[in-house]
N, C-alpha and C. Protein backbone atom coordinates (compact mmCIF):
# COMPACT_ATOMS: atom_id res chain seq x y z
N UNK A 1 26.40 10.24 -12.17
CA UNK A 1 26.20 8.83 -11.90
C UNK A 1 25.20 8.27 -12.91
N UNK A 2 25.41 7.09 -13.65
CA UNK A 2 24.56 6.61 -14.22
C UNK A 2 23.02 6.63 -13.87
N UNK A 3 22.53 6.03 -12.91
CA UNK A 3 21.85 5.16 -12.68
C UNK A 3 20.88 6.47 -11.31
N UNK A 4 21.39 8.29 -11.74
CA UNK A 4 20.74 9.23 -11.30
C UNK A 4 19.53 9.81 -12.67
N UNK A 5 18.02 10.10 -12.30
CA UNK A 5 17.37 10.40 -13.37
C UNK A 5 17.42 12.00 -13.02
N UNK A 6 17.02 12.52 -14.14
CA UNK A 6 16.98 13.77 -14.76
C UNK A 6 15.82 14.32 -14.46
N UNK A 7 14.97 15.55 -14.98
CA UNK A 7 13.93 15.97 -14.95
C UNK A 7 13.12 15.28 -15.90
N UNK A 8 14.26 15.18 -16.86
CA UNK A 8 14.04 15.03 -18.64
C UNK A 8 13.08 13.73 -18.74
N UNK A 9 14.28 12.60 -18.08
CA UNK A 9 13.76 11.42 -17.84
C UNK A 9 12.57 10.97 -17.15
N UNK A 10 12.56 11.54 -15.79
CA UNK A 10 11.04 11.75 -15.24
C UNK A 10 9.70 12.26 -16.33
N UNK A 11 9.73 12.82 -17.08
CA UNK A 11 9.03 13.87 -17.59
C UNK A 11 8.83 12.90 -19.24
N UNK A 12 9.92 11.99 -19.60
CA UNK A 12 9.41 11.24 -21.07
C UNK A 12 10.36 9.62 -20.59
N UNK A 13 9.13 8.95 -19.69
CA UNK A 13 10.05 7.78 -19.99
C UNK A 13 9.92 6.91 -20.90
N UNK A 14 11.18 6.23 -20.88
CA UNK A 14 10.99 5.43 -22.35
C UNK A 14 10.63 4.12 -21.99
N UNK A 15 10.90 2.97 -23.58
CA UNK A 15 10.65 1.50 -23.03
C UNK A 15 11.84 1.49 -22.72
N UNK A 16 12.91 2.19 -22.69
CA UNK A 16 14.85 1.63 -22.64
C UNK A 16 14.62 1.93 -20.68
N UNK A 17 14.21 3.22 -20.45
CA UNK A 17 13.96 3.19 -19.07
C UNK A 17 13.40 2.24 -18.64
N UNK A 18 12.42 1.60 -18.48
CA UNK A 18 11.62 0.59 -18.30
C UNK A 18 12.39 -0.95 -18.07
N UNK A 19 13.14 -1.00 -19.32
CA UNK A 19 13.74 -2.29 -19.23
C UNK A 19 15.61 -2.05 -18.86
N UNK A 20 15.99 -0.93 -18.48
CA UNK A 20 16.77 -0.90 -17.66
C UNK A 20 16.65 -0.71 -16.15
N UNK A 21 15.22 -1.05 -15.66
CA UNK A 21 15.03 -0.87 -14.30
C UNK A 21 15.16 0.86 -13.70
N UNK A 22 15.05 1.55 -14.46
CA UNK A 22 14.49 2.99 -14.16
C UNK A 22 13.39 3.17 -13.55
N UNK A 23 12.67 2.85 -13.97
CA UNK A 23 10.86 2.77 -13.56
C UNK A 23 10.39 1.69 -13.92
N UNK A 24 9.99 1.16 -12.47
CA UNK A 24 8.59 0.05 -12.53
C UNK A 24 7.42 0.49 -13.38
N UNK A 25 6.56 -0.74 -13.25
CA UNK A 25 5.04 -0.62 -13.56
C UNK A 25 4.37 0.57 -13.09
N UNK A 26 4.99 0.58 -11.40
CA UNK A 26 3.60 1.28 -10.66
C UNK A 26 3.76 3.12 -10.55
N UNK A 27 5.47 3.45 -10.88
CA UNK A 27 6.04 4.59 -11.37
C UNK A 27 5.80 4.85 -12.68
N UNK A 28 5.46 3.82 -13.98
CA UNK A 28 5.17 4.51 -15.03
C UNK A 28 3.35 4.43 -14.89
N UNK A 29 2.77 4.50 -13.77
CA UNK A 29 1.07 4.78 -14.33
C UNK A 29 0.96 5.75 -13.19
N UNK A 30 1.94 6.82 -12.65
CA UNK A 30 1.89 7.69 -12.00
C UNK A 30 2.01 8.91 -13.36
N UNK A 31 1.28 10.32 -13.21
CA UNK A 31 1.13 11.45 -13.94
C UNK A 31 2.79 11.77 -13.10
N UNK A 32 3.49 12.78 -14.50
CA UNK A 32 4.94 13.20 -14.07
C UNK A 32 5.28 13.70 -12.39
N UNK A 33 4.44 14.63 -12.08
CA UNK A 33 4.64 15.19 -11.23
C UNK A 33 4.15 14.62 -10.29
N UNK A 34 3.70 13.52 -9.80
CA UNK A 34 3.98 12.60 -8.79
C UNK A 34 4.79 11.57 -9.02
N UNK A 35 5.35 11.73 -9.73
CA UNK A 35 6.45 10.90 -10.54
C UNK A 35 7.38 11.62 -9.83
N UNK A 36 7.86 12.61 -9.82
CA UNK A 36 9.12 13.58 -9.58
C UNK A 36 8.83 13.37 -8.03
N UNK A 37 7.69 13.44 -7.48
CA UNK A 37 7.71 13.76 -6.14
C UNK A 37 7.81 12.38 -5.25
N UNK A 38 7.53 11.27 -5.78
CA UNK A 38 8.47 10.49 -5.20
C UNK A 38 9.44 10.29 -5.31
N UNK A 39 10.17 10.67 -6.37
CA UNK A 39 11.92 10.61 -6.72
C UNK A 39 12.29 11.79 -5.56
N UNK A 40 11.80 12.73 -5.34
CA UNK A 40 12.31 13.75 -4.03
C UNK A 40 11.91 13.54 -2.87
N UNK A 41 10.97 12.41 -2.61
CA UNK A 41 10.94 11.70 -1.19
C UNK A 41 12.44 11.19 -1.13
N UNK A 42 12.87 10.53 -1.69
CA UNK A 42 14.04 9.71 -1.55
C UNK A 42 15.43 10.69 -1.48
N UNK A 43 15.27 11.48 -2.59
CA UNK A 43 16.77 12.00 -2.53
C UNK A 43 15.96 13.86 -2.96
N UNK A 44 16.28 14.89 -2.41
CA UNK A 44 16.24 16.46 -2.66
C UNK A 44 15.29 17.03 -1.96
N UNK A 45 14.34 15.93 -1.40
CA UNK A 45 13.98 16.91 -0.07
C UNK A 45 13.64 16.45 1.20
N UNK A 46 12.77 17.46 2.53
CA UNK A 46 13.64 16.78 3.64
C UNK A 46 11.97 17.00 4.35
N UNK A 47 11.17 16.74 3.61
CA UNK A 47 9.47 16.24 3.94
C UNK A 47 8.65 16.26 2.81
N UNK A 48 7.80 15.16 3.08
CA UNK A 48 6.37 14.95 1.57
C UNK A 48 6.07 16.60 1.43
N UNK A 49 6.09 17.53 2.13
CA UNK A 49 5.44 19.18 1.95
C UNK A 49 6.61 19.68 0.89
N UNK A 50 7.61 19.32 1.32
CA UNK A 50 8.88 19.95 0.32
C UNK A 50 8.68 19.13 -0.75
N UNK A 51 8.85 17.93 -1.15
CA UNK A 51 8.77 17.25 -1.92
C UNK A 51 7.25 18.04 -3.36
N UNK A 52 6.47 17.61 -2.88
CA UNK A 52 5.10 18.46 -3.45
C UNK A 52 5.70 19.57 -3.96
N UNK A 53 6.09 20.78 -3.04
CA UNK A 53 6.70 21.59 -3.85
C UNK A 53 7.70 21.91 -4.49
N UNK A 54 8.83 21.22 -4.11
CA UNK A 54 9.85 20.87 -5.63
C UNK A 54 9.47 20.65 -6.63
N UNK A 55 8.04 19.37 -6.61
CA UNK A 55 7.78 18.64 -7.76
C UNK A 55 6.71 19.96 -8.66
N UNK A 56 6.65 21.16 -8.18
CA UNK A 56 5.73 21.76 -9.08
C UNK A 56 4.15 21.75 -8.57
N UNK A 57 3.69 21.31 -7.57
CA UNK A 57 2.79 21.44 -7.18
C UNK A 57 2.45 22.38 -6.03
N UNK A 58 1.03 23.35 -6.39
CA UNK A 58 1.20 24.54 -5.96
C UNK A 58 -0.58 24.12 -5.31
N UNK A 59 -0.38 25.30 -4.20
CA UNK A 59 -1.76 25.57 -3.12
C UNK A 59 -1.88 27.01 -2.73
N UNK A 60 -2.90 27.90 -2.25
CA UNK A 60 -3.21 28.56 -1.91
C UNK A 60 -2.35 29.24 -0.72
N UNK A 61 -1.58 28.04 0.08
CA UNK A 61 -1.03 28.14 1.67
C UNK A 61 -0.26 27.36 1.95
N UNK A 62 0.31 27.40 2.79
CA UNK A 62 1.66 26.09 3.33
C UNK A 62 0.62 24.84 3.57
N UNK A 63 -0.60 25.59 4.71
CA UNK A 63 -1.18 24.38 4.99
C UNK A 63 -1.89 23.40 3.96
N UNK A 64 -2.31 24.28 2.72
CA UNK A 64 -2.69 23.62 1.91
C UNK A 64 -2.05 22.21 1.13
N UNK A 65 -0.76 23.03 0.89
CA UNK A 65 0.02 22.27 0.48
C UNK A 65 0.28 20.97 0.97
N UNK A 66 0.59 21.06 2.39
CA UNK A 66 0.69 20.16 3.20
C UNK A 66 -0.56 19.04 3.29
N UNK A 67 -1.30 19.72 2.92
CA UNK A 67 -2.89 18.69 2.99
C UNK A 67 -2.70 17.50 1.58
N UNK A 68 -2.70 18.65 0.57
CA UNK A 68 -1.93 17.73 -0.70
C UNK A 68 -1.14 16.81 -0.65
N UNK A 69 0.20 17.06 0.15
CA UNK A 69 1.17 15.95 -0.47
C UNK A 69 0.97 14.95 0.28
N UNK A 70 0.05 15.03 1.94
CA UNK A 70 -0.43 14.10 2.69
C UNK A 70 -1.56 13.08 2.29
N UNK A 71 -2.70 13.83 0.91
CA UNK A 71 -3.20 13.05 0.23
C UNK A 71 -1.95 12.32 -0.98
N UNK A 72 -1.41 12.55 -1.29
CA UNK A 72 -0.56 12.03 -2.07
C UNK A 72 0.20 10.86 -1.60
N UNK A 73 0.42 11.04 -0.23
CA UNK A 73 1.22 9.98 0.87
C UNK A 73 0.69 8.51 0.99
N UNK A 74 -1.02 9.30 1.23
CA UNK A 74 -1.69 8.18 1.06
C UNK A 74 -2.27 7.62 0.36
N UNK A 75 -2.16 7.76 -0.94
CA UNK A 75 -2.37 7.54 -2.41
C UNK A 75 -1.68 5.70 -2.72
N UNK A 76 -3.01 4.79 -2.92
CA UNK A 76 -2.58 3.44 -2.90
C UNK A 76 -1.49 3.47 -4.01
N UNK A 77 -1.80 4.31 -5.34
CA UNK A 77 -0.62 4.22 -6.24
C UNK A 77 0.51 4.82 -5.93
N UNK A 78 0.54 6.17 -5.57
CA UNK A 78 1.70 6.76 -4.60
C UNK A 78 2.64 5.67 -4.16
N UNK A 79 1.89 4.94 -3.28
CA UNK A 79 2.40 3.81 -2.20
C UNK A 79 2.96 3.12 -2.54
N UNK A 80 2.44 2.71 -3.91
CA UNK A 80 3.18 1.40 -4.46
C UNK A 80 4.53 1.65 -5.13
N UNK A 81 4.39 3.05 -6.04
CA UNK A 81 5.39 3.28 -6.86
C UNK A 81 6.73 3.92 -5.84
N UNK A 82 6.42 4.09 -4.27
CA UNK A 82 6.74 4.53 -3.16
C UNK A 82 8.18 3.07 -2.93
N UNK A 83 6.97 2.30 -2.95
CA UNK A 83 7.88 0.76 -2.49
C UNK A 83 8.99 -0.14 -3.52
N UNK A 84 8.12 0.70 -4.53
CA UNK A 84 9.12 0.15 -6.14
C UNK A 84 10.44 1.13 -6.02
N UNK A 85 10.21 2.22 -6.09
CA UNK A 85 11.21 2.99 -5.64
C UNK A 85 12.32 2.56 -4.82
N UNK A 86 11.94 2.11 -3.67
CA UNK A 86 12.74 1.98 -2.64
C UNK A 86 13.60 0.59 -2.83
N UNK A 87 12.70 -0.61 -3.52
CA UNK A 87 13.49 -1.35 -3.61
C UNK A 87 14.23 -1.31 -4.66
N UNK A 88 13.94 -0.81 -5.88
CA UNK A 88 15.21 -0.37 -6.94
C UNK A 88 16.53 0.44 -6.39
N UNK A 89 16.00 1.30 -5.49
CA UNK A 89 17.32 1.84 -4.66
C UNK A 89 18.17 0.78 -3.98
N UNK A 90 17.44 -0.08 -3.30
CA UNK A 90 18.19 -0.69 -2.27
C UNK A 90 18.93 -1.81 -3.26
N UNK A 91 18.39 -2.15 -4.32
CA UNK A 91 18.91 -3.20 -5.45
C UNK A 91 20.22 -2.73 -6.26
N UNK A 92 20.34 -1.90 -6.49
CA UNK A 92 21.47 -0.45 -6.70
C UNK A 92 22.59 -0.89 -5.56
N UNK A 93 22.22 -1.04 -4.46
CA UNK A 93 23.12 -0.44 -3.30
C UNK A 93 23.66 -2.09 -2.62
N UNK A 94 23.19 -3.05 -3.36
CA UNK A 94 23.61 -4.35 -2.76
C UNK A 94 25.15 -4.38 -2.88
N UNK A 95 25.96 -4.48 -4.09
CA UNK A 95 27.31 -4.39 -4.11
C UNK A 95 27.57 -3.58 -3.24
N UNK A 96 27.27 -2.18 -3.00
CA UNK A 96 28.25 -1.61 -1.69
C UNK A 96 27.71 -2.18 -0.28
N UNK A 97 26.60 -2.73 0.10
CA UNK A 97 25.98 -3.56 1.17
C UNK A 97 27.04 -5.03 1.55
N UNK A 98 27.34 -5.10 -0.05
CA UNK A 98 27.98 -6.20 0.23
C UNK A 98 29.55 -6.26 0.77
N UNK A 99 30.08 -5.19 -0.17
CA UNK A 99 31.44 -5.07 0.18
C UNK A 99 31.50 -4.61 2.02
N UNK A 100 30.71 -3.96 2.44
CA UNK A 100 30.52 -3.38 3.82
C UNK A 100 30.61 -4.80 5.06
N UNK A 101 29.68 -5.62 4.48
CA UNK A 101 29.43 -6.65 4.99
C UNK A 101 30.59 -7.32 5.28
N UNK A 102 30.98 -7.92 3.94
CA UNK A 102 32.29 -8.27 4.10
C UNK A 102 33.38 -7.60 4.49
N UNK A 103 33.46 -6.70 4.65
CA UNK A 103 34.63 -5.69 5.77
C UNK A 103 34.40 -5.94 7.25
N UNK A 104 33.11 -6.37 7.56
CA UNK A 104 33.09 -6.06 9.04
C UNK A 104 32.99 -7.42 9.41
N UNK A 105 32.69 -8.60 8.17
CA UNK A 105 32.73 -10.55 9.24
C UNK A 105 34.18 -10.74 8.50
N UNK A 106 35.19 -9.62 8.01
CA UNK A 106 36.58 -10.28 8.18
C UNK A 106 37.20 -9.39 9.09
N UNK A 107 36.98 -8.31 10.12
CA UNK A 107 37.41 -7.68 10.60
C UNK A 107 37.19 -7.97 12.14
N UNK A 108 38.68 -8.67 12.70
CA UNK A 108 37.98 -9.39 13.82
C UNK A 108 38.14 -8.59 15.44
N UNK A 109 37.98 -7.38 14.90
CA UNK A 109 37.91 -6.45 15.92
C UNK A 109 37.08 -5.50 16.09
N UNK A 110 35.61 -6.23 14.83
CA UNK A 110 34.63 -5.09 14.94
C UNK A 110 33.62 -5.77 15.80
N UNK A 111 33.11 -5.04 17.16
CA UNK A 111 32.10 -5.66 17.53
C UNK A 111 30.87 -6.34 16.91
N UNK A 112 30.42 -6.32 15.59
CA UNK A 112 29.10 -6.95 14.90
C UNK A 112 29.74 -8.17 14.01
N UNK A 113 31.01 -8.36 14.25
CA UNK A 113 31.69 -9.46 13.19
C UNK A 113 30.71 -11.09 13.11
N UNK A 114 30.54 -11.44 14.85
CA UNK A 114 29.46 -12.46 14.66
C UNK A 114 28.19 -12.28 13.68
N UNK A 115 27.56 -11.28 13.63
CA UNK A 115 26.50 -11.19 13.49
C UNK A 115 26.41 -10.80 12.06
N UNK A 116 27.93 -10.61 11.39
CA UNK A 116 28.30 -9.95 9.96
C UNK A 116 28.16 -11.40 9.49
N UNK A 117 29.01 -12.03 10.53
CA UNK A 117 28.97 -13.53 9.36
C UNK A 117 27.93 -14.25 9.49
N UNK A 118 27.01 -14.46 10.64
CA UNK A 118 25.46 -15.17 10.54
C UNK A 118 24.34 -14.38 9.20
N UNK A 119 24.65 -13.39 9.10
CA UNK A 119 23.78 -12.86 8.26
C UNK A 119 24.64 -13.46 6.74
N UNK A 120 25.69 -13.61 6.51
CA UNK A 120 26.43 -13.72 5.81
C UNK A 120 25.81 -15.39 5.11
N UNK A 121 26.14 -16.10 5.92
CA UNK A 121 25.63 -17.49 6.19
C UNK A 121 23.87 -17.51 5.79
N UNK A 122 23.35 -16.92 6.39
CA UNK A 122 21.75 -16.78 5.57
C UNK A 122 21.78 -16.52 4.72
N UNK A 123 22.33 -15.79 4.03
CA UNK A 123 22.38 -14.97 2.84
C UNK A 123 22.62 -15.92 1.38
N UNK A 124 23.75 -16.91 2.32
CA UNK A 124 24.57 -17.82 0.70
C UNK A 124 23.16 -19.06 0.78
N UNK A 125 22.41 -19.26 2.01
CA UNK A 125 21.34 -20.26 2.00
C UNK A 125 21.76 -21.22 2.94
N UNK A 126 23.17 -21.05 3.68
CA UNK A 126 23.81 -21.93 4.75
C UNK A 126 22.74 -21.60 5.89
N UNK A 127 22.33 -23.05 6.21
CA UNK A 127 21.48 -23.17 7.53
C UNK A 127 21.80 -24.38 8.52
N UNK A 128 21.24 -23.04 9.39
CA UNK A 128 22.58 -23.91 11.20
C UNK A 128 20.85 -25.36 11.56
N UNK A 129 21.59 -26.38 11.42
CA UNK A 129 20.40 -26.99 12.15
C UNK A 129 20.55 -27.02 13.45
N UNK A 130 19.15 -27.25 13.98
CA UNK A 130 18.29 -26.78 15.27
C UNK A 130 17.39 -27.89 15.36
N UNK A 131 17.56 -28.63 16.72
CA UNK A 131 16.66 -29.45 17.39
C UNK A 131 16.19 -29.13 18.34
N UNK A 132 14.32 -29.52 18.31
CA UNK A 132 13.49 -29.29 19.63
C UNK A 132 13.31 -29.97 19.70
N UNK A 133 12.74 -30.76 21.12
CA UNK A 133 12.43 -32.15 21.43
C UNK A 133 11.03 -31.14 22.24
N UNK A 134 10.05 -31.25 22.05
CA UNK A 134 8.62 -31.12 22.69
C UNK A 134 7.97 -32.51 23.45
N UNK A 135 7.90 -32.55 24.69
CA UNK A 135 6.70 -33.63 25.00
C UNK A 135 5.38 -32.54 25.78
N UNK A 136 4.45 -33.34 25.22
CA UNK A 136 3.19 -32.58 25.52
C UNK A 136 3.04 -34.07 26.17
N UNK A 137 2.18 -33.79 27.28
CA UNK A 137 1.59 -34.62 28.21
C UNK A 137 -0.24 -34.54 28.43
N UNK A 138 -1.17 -35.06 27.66
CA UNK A 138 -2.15 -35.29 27.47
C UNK A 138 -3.02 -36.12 28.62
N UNK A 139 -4.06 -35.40 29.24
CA UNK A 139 -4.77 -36.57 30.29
C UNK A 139 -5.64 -36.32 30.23
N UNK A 140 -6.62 -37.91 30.26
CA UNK A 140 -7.81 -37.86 29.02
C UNK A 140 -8.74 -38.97 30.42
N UNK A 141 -9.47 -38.65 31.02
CA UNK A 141 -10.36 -39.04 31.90
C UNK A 141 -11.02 -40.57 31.02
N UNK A 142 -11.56 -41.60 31.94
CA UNK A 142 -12.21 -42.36 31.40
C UNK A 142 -13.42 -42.10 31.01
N UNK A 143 -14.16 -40.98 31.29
CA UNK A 143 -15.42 -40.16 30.57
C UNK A 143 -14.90 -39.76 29.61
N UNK A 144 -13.97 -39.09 29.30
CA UNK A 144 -13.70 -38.69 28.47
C UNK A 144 -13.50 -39.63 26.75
N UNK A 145 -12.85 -40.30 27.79
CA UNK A 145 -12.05 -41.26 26.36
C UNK A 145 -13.53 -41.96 25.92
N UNK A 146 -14.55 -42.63 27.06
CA UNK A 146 -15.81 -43.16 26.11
C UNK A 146 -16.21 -41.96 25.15
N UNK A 147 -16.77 -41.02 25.88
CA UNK A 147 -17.73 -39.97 25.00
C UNK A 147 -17.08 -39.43 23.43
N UNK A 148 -15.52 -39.96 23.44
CA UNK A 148 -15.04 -39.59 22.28
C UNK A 148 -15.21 -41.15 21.60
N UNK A 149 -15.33 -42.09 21.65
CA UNK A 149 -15.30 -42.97 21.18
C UNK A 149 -17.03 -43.39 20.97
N UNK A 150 -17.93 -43.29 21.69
CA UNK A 150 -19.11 -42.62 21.17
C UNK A 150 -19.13 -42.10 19.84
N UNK A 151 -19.05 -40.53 19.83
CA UNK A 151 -18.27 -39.87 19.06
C UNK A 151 -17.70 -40.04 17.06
N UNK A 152 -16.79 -41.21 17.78
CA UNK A 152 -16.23 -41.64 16.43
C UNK A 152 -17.64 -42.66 15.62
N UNK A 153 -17.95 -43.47 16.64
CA UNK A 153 -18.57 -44.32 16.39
C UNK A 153 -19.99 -44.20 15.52
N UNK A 154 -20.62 -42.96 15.93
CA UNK A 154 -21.40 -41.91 15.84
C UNK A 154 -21.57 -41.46 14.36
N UNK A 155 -19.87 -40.83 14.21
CA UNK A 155 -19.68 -40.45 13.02
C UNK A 155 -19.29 -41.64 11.67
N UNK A 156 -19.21 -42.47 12.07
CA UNK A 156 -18.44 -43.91 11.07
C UNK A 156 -20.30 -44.76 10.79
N UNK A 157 -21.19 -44.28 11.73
CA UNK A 157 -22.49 -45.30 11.80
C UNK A 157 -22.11 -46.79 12.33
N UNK A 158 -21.64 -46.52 13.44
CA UNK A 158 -21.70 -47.94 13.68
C UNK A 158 -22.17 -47.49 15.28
N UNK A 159 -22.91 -48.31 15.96
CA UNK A 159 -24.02 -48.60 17.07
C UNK A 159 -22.39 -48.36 18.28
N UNK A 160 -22.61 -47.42 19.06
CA UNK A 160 -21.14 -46.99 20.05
C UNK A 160 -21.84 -48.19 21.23
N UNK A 161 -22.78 -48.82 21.63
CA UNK A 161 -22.82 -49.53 22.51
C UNK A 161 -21.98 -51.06 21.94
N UNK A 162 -22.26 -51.32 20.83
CA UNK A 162 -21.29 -52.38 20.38
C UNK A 162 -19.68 -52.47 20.39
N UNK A 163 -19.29 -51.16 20.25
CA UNK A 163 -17.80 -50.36 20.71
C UNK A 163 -17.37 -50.71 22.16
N UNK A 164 -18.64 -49.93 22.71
CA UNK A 164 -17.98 -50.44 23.99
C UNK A 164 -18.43 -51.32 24.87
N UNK A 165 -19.69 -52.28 24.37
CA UNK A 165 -19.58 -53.31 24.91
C UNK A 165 -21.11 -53.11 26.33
N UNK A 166 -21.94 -52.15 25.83
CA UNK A 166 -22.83 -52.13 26.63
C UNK A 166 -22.58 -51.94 28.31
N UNK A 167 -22.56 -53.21 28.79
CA UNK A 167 -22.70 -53.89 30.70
C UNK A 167 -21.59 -53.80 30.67
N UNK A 168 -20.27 -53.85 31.25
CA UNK A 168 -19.34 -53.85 32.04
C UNK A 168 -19.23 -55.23 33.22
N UNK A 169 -18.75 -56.57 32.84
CA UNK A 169 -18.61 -57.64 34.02
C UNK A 169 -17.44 -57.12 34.92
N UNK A 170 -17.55 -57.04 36.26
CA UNK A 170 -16.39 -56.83 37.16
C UNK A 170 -15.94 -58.60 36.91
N UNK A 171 -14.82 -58.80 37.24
CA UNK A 171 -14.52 -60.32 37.93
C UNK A 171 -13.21 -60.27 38.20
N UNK A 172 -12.51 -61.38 38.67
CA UNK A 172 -10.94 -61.46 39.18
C UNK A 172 -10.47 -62.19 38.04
N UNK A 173 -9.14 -62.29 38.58
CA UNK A 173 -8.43 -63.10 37.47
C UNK A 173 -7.18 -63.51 38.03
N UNK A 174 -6.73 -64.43 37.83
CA UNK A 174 -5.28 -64.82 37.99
C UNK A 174 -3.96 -64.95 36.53
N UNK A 175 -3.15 -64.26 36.69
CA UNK A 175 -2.45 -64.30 35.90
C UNK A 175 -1.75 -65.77 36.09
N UNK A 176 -1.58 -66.44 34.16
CA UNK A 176 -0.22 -67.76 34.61
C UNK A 176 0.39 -67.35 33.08
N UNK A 177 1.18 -67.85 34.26
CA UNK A 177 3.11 -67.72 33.29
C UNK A 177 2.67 -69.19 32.25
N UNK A 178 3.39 -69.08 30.69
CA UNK A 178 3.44 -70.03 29.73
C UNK A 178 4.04 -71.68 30.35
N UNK A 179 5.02 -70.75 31.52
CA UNK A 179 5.80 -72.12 31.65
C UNK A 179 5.63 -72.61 32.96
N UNK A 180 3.92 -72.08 33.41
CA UNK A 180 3.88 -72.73 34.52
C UNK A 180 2.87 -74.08 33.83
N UNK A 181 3.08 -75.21 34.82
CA UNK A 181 2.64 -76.16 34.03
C UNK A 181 1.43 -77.13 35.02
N UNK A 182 1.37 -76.06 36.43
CA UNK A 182 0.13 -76.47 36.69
C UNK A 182 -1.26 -75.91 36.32
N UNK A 183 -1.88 -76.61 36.26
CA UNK A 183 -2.99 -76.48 35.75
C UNK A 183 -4.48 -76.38 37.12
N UNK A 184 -5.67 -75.84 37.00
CA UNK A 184 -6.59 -75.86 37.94
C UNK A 184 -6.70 -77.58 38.13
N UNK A 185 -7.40 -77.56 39.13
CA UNK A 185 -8.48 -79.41 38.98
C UNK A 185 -9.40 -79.12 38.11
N UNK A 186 -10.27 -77.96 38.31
CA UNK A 186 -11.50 -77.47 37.54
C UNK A 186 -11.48 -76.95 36.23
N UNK A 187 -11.93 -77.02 35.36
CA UNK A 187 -12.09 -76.38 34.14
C UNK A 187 -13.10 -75.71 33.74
């Protein structure tokens, strides 16, 4: 398969590797042999302990070993060239992701067919619109509403008793209509 590396390749990469998407950044400032041993996380072996020792790295003991490739696991560069890895794989594997996809939202007898074609639909940038209608219902005491208006008043410099007017007059009142056309005697 093309797009499988070698020992060779692990071991002298080039700028042609590089700019054919062989190895990232964070895979070429890894030393070879953690180079190799994340290429055998992915594909030739079947734990970071195996991996370590495929890649040539040797310990005193199993457990040793195991201590190693667990520092290696957690190795921030490890990690990264870990994630570069993975998404160059998965970038590889989109055409057959895709063809799959499309087998199962034209196949109208596979149970995931809905869910083949909603993903399908995200994918091209097709978006389902969606309405919420929210009412929030707010209740704001008449203490309340002065001490915030205080408050503003406070913060702007302007005197909050002039806002609101100091005294408070109780009095009555009578409402009149425009087109009533009596008038008091008194004025």
């Amino acid at each position: 398969m093309e797009n499988e590396l070698t020992v060779t390749d692990l071991e002298n990469p080039t700028a042609e590797d590089a700019a054919h998407g062989r190895f990232g950044p964070a895979m070429l400032r890894l030393p070879v042999m953690e180079r190799i041993f994340v290429c055998l996380l992915f594909h030739g072996a079947h734990s970071a302990t195996d991996a370590a020792r495929k890649a040539g790295f040797e310990a005193k003991s199993y457990g040793a070993l195991r201590v190693q490739a667990h520092r290696m696991m957690h190795d921030p560069k490890v990690g990264e060239a870990m994630v570069e890895e993975a998404k160059r794989r998965k970038r590889m594997m989109l055409p057959q992701f895709d063809r799959l996809l499309s087998a199962i939202a034209t196949n109208s007898q596979h149970k995931d067919q809905l869910s083949a074609i909603k993903l399908s639909y995200e994918q091209a940038g097709v978006t389902v619109a969606r309405e919420s209608n929210i009412n929030v219902n707010v209740t704001v005491s008449e203490k309340e509403k002065l001490a915030s208006i205080a408050l503003w008043a406070k913060e702007l410099g302007v005197d909050p008793a002039k806002l609101l007017g100091g005294q408070v007059i109780e009095g009555e009142f009578t409402e009149v209509a425009e087109d009533d056309a009596s008038k008091p005697d008194e004025w």
